[in-house]
Protein backbone atom coordinates (compact mmCIF):
# COMPACT_ATOMS: atom_id res chain seq x y z
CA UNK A 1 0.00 0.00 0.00
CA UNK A 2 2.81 2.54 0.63
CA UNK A 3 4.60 1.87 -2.77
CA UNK A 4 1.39 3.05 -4.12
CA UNK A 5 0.40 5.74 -1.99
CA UNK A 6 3.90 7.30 -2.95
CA UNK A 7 3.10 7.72 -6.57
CA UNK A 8 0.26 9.56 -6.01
CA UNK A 9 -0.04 13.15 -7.60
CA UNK A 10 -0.95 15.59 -5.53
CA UNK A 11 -2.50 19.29 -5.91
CA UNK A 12 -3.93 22.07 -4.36
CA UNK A 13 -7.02 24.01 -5.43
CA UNK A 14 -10.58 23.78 -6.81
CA UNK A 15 -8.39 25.42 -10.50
CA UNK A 16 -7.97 23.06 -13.56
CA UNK A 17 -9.57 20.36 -11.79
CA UNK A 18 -11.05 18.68 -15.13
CA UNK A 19 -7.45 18.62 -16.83
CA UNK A 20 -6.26 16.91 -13.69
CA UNK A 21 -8.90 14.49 -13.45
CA UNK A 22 -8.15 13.32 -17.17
CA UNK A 23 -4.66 13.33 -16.92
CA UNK A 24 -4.89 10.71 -14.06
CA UNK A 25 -7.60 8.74 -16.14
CA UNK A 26 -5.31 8.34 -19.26
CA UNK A 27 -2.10 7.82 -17.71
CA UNK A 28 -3.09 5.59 -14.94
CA UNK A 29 -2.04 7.50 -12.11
CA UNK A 30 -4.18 8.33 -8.88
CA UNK A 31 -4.29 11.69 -8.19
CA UNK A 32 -4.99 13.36 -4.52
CA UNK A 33 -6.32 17.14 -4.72
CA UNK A 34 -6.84 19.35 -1.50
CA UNK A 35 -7.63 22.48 -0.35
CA UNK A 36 -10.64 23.16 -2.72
CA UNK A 37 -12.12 26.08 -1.93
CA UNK A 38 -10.93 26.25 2.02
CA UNK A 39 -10.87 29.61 2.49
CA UNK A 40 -14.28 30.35 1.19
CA UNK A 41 -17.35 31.11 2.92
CA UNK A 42 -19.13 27.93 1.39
CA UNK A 43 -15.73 25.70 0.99
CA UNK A 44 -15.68 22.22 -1.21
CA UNK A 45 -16.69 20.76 -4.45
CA UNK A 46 -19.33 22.50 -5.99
CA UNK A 47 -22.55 20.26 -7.85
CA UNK A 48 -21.02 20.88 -11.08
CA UNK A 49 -17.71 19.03 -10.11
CA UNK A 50 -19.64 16.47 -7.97
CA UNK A 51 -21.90 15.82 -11.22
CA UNK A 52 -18.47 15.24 -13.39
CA UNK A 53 -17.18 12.98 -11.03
CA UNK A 54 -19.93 10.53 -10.91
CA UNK A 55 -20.01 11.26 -14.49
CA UNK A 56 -16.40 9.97 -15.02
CA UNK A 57 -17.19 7.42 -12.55
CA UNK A 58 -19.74 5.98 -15.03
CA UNK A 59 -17.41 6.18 -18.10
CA UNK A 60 -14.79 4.09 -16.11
CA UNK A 61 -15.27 1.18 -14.92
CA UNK A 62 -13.31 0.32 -11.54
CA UNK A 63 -12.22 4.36 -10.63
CA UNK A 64 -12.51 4.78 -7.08
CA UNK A 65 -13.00 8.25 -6.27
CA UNK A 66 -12.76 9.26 -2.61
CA UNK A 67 -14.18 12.86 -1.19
CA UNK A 68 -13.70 13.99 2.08
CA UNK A 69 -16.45 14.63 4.14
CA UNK A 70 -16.42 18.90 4.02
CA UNK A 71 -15.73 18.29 -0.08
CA UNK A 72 -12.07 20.23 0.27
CA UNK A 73 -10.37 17.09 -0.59
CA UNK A 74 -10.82 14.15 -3.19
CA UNK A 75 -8.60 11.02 -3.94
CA UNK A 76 -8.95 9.68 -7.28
CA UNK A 77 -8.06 5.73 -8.34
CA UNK A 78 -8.05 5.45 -11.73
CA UNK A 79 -9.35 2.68 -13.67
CA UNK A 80 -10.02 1.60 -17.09
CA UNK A 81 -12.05 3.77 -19.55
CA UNK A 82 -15.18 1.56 -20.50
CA UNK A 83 -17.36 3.70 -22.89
CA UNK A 84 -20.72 1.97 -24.03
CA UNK A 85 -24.13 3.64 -23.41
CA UNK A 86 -24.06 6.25 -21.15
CA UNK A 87 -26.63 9.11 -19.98
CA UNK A 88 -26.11 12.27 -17.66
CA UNK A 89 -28.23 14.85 -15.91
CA UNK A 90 -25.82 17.89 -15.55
CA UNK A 91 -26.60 20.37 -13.05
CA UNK A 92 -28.07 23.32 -14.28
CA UNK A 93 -25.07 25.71 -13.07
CA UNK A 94 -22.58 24.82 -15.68
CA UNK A 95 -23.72 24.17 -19.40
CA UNK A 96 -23.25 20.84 -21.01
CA UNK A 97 -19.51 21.67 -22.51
CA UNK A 98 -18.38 21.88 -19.45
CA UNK A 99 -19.13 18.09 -19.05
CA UNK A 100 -18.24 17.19 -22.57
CA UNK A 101 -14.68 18.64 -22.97
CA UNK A 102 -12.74 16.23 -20.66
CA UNK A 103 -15.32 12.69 -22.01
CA UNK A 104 -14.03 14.15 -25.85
CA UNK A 105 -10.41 13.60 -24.28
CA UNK A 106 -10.88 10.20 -22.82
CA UNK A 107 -13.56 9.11 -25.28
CA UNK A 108 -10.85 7.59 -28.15
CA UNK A 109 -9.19 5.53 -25.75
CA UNK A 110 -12.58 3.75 -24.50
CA UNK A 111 -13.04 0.13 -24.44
CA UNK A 112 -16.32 0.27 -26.19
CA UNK A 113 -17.19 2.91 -28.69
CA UNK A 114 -18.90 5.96 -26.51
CA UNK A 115 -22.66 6.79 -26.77
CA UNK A 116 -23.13 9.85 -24.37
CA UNK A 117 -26.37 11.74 -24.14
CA UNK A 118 -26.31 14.59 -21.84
CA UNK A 119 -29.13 16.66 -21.03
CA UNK A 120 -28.81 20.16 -19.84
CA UNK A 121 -28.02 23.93 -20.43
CA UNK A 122 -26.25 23.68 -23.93
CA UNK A 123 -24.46 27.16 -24.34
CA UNK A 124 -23.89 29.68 -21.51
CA UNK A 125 -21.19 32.38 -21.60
CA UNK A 126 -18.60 30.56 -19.05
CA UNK A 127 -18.03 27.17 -21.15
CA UNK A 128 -17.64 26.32 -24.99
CA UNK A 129 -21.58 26.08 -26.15
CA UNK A 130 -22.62 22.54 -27.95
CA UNK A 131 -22.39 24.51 -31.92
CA UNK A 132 -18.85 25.21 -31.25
CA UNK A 133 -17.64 22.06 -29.95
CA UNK A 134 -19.79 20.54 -33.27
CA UNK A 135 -17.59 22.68 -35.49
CA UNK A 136 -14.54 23.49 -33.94
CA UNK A 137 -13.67 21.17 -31.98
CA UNK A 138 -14.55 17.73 -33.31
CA UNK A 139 -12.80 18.72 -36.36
CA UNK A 140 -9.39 19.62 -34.45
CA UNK A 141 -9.95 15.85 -33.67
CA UNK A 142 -9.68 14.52 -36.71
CA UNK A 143 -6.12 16.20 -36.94
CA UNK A 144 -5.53 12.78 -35.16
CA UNK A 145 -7.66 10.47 -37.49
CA UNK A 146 -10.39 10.46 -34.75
CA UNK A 147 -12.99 11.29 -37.60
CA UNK A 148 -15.00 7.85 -38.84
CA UNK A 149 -18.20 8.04 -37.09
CA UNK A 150 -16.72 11.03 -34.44
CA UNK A 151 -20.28 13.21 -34.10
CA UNK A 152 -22.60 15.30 -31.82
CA UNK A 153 -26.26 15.34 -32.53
CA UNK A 154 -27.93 18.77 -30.74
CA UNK A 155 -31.50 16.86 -29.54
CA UNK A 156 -32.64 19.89 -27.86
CA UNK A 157 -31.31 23.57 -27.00
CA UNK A 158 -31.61 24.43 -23.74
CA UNK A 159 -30.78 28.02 -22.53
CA UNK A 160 -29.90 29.27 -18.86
CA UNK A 161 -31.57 29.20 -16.15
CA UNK A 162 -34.02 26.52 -16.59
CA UNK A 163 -32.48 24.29 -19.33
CA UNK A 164 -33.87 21.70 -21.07
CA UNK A 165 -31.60 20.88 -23.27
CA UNK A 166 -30.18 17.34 -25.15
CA UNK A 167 -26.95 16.45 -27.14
CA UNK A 168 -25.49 12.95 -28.42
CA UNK A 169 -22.35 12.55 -28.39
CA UNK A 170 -20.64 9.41 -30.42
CA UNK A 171 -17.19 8.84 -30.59
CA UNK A 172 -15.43 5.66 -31.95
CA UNK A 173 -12.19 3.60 -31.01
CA UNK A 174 -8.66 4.19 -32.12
CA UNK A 175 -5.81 2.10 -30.88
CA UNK A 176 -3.50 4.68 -31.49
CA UNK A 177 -3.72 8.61 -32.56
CA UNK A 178 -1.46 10.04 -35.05
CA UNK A 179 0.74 12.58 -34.56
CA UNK A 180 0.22 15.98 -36.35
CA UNK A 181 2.64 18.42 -37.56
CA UNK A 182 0.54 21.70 -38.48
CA UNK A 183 3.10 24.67 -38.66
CA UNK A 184 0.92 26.79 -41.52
CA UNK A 185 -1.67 28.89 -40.69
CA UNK A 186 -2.45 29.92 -44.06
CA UNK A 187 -5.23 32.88 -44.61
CA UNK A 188 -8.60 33.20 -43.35
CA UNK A 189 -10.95 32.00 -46.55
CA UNK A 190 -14.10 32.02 -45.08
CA UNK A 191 -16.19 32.43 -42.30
CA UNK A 192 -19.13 30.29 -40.95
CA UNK A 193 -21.68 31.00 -38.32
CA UNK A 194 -24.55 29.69 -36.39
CA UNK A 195 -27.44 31.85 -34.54
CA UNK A 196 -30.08 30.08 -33.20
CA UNK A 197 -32.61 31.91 -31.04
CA UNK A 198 -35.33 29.51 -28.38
CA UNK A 199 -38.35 30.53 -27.04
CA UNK A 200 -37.71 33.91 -28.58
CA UNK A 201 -39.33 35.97 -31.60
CA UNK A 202 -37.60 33.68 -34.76
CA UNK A 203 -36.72 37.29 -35.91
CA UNK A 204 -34.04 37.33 -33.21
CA UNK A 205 -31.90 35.06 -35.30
CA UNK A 206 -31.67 37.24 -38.49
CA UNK A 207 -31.21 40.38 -36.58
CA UNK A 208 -27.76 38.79 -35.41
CA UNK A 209 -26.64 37.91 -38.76
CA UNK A 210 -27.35 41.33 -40.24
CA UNK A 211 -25.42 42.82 -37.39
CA UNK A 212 -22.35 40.57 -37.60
CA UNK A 213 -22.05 40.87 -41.42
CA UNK A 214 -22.19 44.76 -41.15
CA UNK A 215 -18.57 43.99 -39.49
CA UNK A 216 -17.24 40.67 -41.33
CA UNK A 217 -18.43 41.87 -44.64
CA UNK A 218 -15.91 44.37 -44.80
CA UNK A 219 -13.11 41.51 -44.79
CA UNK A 220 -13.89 38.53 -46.64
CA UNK A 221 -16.95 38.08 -48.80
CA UNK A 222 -17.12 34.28 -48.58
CA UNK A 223 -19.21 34.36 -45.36
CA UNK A 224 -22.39 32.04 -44.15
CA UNK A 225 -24.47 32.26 -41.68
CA UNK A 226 -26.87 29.69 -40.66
CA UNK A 227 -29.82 30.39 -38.81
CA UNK A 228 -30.98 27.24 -36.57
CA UNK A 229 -34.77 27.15 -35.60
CA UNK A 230 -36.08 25.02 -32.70
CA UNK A 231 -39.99 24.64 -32.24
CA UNK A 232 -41.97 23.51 -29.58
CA UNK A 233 -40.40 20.47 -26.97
CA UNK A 234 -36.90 20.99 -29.07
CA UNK A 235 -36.27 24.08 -27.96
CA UNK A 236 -35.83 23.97 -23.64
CA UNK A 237 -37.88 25.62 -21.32
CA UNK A 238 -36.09 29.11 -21.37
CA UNK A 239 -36.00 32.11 -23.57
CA UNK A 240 -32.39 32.90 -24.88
CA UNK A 241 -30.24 33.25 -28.41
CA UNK A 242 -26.48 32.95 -29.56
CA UNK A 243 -24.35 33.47 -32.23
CA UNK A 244 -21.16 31.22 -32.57
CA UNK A 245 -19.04 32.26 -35.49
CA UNK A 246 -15.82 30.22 -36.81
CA UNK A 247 -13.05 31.43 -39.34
CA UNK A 248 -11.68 28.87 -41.58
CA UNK A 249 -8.15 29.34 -43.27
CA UNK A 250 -6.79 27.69 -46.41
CA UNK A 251 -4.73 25.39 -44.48
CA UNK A 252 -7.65 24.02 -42.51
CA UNK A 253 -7.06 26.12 -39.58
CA UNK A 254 -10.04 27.40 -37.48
CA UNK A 255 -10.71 30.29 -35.17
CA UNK A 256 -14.11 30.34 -33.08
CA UNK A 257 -16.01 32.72 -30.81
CA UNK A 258 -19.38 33.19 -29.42
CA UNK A 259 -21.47 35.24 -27.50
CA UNK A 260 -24.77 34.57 -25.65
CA UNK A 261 -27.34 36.32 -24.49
CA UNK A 262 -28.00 38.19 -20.97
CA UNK A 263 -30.61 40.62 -20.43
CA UNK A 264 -31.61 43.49 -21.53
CA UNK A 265 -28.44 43.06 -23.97
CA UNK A 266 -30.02 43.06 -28.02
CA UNK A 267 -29.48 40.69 -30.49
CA UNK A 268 -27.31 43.34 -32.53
CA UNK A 269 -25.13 43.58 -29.50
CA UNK A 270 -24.54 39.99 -28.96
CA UNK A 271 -23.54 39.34 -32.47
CA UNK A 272 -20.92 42.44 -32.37
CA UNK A 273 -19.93 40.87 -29.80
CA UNK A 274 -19.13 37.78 -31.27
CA UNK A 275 -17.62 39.13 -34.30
CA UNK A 276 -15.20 41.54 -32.47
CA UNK A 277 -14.43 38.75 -30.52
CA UNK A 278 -13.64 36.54 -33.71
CA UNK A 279 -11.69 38.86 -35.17
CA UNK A 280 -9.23 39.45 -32.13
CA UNK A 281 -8.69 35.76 -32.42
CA UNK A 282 -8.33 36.02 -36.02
CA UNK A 283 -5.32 38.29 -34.64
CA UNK A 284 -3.49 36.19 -32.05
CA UNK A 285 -2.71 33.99 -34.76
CA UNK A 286 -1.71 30.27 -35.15
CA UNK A 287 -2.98 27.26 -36.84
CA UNK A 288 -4.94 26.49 -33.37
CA UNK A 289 -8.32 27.97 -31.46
CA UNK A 290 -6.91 29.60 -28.16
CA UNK A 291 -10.03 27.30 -26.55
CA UNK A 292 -8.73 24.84 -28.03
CA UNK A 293 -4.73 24.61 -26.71
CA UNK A 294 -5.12 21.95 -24.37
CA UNK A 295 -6.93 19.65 -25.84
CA UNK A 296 -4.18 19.43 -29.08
CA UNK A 297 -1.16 19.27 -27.02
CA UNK A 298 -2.97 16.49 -24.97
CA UNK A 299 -3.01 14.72 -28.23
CA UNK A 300 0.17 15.77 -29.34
CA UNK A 301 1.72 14.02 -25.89
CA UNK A 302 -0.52 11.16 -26.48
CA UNK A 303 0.64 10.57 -30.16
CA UNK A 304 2.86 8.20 -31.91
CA UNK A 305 6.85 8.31 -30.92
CA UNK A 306 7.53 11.02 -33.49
CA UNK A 307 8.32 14.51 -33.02
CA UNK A 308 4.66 16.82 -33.35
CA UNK A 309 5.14 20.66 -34.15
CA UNK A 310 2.57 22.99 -33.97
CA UNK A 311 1.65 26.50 -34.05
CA UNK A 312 -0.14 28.66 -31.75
CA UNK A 313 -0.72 31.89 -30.15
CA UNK A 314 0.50 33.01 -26.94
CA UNK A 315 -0.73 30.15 -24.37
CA UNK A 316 -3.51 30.83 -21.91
CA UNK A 317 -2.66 30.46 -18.19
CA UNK A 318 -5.01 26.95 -18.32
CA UNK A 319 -2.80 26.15 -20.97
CA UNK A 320 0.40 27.25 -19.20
CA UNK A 321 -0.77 24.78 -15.95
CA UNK A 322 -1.63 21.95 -18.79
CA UNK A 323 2.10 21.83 -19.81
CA UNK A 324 3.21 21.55 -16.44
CA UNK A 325 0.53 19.36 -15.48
CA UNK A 326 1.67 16.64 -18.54
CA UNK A 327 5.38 17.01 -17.42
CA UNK A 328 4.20 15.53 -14.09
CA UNK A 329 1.96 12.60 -15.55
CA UNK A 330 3.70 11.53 -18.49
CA UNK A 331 7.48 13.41 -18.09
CA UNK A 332 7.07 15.17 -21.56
CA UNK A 333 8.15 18.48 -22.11
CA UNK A 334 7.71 20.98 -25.09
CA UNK A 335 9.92 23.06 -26.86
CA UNK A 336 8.83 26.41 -27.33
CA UNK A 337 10.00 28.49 -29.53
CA UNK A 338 8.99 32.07 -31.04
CA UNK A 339 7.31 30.93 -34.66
CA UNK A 340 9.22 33.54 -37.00
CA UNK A 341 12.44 35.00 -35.28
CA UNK A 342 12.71 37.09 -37.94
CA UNK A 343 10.24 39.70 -36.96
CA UNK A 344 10.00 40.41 -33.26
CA UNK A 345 6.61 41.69 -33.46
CA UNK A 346 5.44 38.17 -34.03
CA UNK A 347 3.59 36.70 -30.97
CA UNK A 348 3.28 33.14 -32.36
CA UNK A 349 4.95 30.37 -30.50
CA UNK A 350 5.89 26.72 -32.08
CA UNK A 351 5.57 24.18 -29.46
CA UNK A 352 7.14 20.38 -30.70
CA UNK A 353 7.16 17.47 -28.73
CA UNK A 354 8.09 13.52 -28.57
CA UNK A 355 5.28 11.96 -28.69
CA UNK A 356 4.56 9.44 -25.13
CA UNK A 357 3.06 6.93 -28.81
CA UNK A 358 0.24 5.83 -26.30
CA UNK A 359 -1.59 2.77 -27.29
CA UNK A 360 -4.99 2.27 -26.38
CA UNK A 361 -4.80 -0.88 -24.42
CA UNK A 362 -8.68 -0.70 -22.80
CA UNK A 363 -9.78 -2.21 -26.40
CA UNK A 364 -11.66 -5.02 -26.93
CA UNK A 365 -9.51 -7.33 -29.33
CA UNK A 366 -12.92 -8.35 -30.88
């Protein structure tokens, strides 16, 4: 027992718990976290985290997971990652990406191919919203050859605070991911958009697509904007609209933002929002979404033993915390290195690594 209870990764802080928790899933390490939340006036795990544990729980089959009885501490045994059938209530504080971003890490290494349905809030302005992670960030999956039958189905929207909502998510097998070397950019060739508007007048939807081309047209005139109606039982039980809006360069490379509603705010301002926010992304640069940074260097550690390069923008702190975070579990460390030393305006970073070539040994051999 002590030869194991030495190995044991330990942390501080309620702070990039979800990385954590599928970090110690995929490398097979258990992980100890404390002091979550001590110092505030209503310490421990909050539902949302509760909700992804027992959801991870039910992914995995023989992960023992531990919390201490005021919720500042939790020990987590790892087991294997079983995939099958699977649905999940999430809480109604966090939106259904929030539950979906660490199962699309795990999912390809699953001994069964996964068939999640999760039922919920699907977009609110703290976590990626379901249209994003349908466009954006499946697709920086396939960069791996995760693509035959990889898909989310949106059931139902569901908008804050009552919900409502339904997504599918399906994800196959792979025994092993590729490794990706994606060091060109390229130029932005077009840009594509959803706005999709529940419980609200249907002319909500067009409102935000005439305000965000008054901005994008003046760039690039390949844009399209789709409008996406719910009626009736498909559309949740509260009133609310978004706009997500993705950039697509010639190289494949995508940049996404979004913006949701709040009160009192109009549709026009929500999708100026959005497409200010798009283009500042456009901006920072690099072949990868700044949302998504973790997920591809995950995959780039996770890889085949070859040597992965990629380009990005400056890393966000998550990200920053994600690097050091791998080091720990799987002793791999990047090399990062400004992308064009020729011109020190240049903010763009090119991270390589050696890939840990992580086989997916959960498989069935069926």
């Amino acid at each position: 027992m002590l030869s194991t209870m030495t190995s044991v990764l330990h942390f501080s802080g309620h702070q990039y718990l979800r990385h954590r928790l599928v970090l110690s899933i995929l490398s097979g390490k258990p992980l100890k976290i404390d002091k979550i939340r001590s110092d505030d006036k209503n310490p421990g795990l909050r539902d949302y985290e509760v909700s992804l544990l027992r959801l991870l729980e039910r992914v995995t089959n023989g992960t023992i997971i531990e919390i201490s009885v005021t919720g500042t501490a939790i020990l987590l045994k790892p087991g294997i990652i079983a995939g099958g059938s699977i649905t999940h209530e999430c809480p109604l504080s966090r939106s259904v990406g929030y539950f979906l971003e660490p199962i699309i890490m795990l999912a390809p290494f699953a001994k069964k191919p996964m068939h999640l349905t999760l039922r919920g809030i699907t977009s609110d302005d703290q976590d990626l919203s379901v249209d994003l992670i349908r466009t954006v960030t499946l697709p920086h999956l396939q960069l791996f050859g995760i693509s035959d039958g990889l898909e989310l189905r949106i059931k139902k929207r569901g908008s804050p605070p009552v919900g409502g909502g339904e997504v599918q998510f399906l994800c196959p097998i792979v025994k092993q991911i590729k490794t990706v070397n994606f060091v060109d950019p390229g130029r932005i060739k077009r840009i594509r958009g959803i706005a999709h508007a529940v419980r609200v007048s249907p002319q909500f939807s067009n409102r935000m697509i005439e305000a965000s081309r008054s901005i994008l047209n003046r760039y690039i005139p390949d844009i399209y904007l789709y409008s996406d109606v719910y009626k009736g039982e498909d559309s949740g039980k509260s009133p609310g609209y978004a706009l997500s809006l993705l950039a697509e360069s010639t190289t494949g490379a995508i940049h996404s933002a979004e913006a949701v509603s709040k009160p009192g705010v109009t549709p026009e301002d929500i999708a100026l929002l959005a497409s200010r926010a798009l283009l500042s992304e456009i901006r920072r640069g690099g072949s990868i979404d700044r949302k998504h940074q973790t997920l591809v260097l995950l995959m780039m550690v996770l890889g085949s033993e070859d040597v992965g390069r990629v380009r990005m923008g400056e890393p966000s702190p998550r990200t920053i915390q994600f690097l050091r975070d791998v080091r720990d579990y799987f002793g791999t460390s990047f090399k990062i290195v400004p992308a064009d030393k020729s011109d020190p305006d240049c903010t763009e970073l090119l991270y390589s690594c050696y890939g840990t070539g992580y086989v997916n040994a959960n498989r069935s051999l069926a």
